[in-house]
N, C-alpha and C. Protein backbone atom coordinates (compact mmCIF):
# COMPACT_ATOMS: atom_id res chain seq x y z
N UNK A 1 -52.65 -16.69 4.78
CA UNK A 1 -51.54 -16.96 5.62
C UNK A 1 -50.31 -17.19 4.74
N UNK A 2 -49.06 -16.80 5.04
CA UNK A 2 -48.12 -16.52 4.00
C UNK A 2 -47.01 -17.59 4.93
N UNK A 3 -46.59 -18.11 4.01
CA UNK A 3 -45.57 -19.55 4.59
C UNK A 3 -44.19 -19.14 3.86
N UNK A 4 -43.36 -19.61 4.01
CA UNK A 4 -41.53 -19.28 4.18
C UNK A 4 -41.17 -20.42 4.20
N UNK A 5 -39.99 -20.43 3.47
CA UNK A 5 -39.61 -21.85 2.92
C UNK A 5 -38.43 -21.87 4.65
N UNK A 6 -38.91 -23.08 5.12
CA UNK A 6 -37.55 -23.33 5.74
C UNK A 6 -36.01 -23.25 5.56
N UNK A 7 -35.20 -22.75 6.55
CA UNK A 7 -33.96 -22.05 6.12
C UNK A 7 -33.47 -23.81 6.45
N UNK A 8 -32.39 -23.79 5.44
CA UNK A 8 -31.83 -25.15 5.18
C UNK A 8 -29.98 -25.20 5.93
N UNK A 9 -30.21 -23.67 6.88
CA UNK A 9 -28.84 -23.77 7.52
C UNK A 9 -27.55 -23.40 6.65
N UNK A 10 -27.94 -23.74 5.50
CA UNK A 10 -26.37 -23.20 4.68
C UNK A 10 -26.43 -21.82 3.86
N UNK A 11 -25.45 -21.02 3.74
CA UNK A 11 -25.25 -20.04 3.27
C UNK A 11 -24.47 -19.83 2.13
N UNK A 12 -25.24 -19.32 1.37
CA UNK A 12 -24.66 -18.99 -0.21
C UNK A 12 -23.01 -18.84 -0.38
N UNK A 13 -22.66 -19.62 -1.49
CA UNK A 13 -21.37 -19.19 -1.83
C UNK A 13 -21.05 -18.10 -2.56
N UNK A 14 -19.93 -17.03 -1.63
CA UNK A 14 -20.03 -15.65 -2.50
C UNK A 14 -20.02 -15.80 -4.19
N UNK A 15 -20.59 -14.61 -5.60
CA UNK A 15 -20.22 -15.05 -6.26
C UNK A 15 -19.34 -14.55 -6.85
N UNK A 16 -18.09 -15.24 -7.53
CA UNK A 16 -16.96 -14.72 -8.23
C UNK A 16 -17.51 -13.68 -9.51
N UNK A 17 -17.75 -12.38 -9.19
CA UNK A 17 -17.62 -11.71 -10.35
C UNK A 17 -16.40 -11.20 -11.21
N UNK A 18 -17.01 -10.56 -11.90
CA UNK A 18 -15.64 -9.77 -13.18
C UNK A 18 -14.25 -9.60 -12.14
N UNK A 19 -15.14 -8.46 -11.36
CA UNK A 19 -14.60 -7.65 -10.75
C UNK A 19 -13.21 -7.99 -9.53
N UNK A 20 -14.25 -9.35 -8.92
CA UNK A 20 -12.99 -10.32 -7.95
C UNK A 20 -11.53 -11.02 -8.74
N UNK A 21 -12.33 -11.72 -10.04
CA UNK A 21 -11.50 -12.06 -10.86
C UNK A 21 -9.91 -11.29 -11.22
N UNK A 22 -10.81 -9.80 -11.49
CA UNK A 22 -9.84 -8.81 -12.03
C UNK A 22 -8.42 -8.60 -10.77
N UNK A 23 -9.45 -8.42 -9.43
CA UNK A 23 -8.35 -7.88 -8.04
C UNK A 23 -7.85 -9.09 -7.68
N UNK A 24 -7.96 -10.30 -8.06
CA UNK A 24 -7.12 -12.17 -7.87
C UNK A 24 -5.55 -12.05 -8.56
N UNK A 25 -6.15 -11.28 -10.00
CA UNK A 25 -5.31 -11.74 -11.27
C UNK A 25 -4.23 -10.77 -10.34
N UNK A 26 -4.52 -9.19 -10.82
CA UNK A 26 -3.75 -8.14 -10.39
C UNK A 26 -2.89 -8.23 -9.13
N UNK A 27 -3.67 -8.91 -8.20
CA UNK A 27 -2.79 -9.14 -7.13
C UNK A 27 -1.67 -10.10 -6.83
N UNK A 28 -1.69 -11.54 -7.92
CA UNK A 28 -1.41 -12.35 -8.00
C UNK A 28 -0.09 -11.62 -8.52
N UNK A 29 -0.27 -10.69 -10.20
CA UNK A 29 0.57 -10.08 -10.90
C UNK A 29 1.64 -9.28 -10.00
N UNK A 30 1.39 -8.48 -8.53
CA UNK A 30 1.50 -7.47 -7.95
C UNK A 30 2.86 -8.78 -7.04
N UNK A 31 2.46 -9.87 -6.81
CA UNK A 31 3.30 -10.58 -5.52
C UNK A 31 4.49 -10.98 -6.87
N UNK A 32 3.71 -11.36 -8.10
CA UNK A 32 5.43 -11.99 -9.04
C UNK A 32 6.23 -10.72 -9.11
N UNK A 33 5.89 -9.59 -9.48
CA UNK A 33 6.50 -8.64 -10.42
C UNK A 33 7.43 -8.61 -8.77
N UNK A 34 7.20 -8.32 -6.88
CA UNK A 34 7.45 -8.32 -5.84
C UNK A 34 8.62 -9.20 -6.23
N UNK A 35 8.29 -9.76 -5.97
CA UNK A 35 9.36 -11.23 -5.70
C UNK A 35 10.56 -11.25 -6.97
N UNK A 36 10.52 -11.24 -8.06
CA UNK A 36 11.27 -10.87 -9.39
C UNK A 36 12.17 -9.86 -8.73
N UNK A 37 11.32 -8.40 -8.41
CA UNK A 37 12.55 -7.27 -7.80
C UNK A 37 13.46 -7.62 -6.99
N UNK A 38 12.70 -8.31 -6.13
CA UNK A 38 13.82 -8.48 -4.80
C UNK A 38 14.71 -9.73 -5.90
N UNK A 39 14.42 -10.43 -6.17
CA UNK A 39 15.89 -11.39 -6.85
C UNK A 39 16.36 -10.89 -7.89
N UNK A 40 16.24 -9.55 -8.51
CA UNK A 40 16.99 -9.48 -9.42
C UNK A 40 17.47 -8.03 -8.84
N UNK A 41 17.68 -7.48 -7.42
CA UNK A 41 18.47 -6.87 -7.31
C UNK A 41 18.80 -6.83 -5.76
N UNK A 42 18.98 -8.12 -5.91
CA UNK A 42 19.64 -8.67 -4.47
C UNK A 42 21.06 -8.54 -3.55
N UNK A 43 21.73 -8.11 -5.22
CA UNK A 43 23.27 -7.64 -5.01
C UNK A 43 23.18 -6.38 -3.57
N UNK A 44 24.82 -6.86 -2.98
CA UNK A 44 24.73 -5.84 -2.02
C UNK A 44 25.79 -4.45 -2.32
N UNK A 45 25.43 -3.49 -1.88
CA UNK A 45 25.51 -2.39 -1.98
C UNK A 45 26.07 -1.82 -1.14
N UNK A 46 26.58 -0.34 -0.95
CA UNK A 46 27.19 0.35 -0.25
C UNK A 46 26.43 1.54 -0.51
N UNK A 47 25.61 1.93 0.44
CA UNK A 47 24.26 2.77 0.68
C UNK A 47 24.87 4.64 1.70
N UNK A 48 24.75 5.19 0.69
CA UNK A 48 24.80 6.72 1.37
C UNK A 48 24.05 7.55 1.89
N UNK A 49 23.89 7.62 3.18
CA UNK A 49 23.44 8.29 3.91
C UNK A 49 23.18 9.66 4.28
N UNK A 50 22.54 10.51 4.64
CA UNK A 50 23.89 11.86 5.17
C UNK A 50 25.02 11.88 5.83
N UNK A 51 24.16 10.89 7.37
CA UNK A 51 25.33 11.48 8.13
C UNK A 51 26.23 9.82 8.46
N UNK A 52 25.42 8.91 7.84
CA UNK A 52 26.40 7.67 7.71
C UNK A 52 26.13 6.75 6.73
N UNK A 53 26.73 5.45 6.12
CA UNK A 53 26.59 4.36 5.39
C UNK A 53 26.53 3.66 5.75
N UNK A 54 25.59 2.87 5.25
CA UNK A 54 25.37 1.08 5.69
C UNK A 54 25.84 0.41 4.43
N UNK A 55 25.94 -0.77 4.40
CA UNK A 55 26.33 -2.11 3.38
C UNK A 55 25.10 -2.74 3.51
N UNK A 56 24.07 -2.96 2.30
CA UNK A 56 22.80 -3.67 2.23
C UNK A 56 22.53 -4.17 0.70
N UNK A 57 21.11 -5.06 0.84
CA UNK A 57 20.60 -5.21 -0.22
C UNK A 57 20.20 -4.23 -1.42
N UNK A 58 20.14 -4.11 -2.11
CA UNK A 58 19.59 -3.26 -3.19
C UNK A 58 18.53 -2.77 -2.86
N UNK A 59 17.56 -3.72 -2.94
CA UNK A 59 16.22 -3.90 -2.70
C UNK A 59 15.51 -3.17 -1.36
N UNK A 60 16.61 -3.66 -0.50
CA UNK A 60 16.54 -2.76 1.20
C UNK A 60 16.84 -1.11 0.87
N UNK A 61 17.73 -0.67 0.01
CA UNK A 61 17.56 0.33 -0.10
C UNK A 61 16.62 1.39 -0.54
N UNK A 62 15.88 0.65 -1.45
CA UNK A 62 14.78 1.46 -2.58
C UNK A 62 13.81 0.93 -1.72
N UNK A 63 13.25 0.07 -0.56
CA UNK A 63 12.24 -0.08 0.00
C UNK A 63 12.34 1.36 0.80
N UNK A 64 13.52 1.51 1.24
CA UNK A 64 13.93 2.37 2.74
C UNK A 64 13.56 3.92 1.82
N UNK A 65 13.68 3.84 0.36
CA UNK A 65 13.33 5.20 0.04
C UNK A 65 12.10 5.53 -0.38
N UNK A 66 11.17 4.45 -0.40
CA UNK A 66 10.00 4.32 -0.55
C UNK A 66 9.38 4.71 0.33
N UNK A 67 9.79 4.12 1.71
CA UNK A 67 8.96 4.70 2.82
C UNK A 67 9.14 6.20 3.43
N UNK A 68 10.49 6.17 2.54
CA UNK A 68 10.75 7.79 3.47
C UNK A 68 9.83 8.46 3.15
N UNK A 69 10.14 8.35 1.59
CA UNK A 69 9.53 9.64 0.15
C UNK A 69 8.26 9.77 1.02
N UNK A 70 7.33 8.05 1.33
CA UNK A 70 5.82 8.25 1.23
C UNK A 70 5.56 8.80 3.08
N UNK A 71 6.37 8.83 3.81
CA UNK A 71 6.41 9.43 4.97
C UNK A 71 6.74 11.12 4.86
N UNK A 72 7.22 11.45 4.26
CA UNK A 72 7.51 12.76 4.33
C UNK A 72 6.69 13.06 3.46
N UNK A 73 6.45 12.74 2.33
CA UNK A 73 5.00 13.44 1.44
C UNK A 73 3.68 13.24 2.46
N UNK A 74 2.95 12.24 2.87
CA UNK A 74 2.50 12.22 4.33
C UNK A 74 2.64 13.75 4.90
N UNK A 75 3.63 13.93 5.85
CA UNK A 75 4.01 14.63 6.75
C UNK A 75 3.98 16.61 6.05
N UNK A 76 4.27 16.23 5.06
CA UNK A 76 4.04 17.50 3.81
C UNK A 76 2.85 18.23 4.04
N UNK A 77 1.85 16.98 3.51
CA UNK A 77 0.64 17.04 3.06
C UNK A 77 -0.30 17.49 4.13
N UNK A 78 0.27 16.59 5.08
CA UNK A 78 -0.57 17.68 6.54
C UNK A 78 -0.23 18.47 7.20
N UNK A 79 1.31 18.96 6.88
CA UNK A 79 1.70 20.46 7.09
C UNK A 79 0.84 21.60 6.67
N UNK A 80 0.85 21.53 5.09
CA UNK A 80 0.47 22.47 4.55
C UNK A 80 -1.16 22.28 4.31
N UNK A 81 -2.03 21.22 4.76
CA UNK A 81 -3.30 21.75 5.14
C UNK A 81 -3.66 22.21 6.83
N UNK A 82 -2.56 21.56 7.49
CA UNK A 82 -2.53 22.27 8.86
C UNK A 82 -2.50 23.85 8.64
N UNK A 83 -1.67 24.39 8.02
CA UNK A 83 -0.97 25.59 7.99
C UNK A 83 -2.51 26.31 7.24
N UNK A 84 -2.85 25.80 6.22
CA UNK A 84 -4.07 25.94 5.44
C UNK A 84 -5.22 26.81 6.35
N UNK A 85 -5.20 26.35 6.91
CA UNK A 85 -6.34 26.04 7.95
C UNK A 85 -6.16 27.20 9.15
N UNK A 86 -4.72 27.28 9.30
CA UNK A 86 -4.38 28.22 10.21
C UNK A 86 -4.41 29.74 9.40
N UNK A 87 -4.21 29.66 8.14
CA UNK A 87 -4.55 31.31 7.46
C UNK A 87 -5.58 31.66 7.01
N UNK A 88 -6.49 31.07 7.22
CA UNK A 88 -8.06 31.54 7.49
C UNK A 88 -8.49 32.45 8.39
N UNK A 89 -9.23 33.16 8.43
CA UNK A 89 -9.41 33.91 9.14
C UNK A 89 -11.13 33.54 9.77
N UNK A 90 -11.31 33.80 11.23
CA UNK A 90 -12.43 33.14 12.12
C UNK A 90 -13.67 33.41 11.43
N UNK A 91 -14.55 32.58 11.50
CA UNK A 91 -15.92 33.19 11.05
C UNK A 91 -16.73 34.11 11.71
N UNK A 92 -17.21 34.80 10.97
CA UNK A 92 -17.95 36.04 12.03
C UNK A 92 -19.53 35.43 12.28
């Protein structure tokens, strides 16, 4: 007859490996280097548009081109495997 230790209700504390350590530090590194940008280029600006200008932060600007760039590379990227896809020819 095979016996089992009674469960004592509590559950292991995860354990901190290398690896958690490493994505703590890095991330920690990732919010200063954040926070540094935005105060050291907080100055405001006069921002060109195409078809108009705004007056903003520095920082607001290079975020706003960040998202474009990574929206339209996005939008790129599944153009041209859409399109990909469409010059194939049907399987027989």
């Amino acid at each position: 007859m095979a016996t089992t230790k009674p469960s004592t209700g509590r559950k292991r504390a995860p354990k901190w490996t290398t690896k958690t350590w490493v994505r703590i530090i890095v991330g920690i590194l990732v919010v200063v280097y954040v926070i540094l940008f935005i105060v050291l280029n907080s100055q405001s600006v006069k921002i060109d548009f195409v078809f108009f200008n705004v007056r903003s932060r520095l920082w607001v600007g290079f975020l706003v081109s960040l998202v474009l760039g990574g929206v339209l590379g996005i939008a790129l990227a599944a153009y041209r495997g859409w399109n990909a896809k469409a010059d194939k020819p049907p399987a027989a």
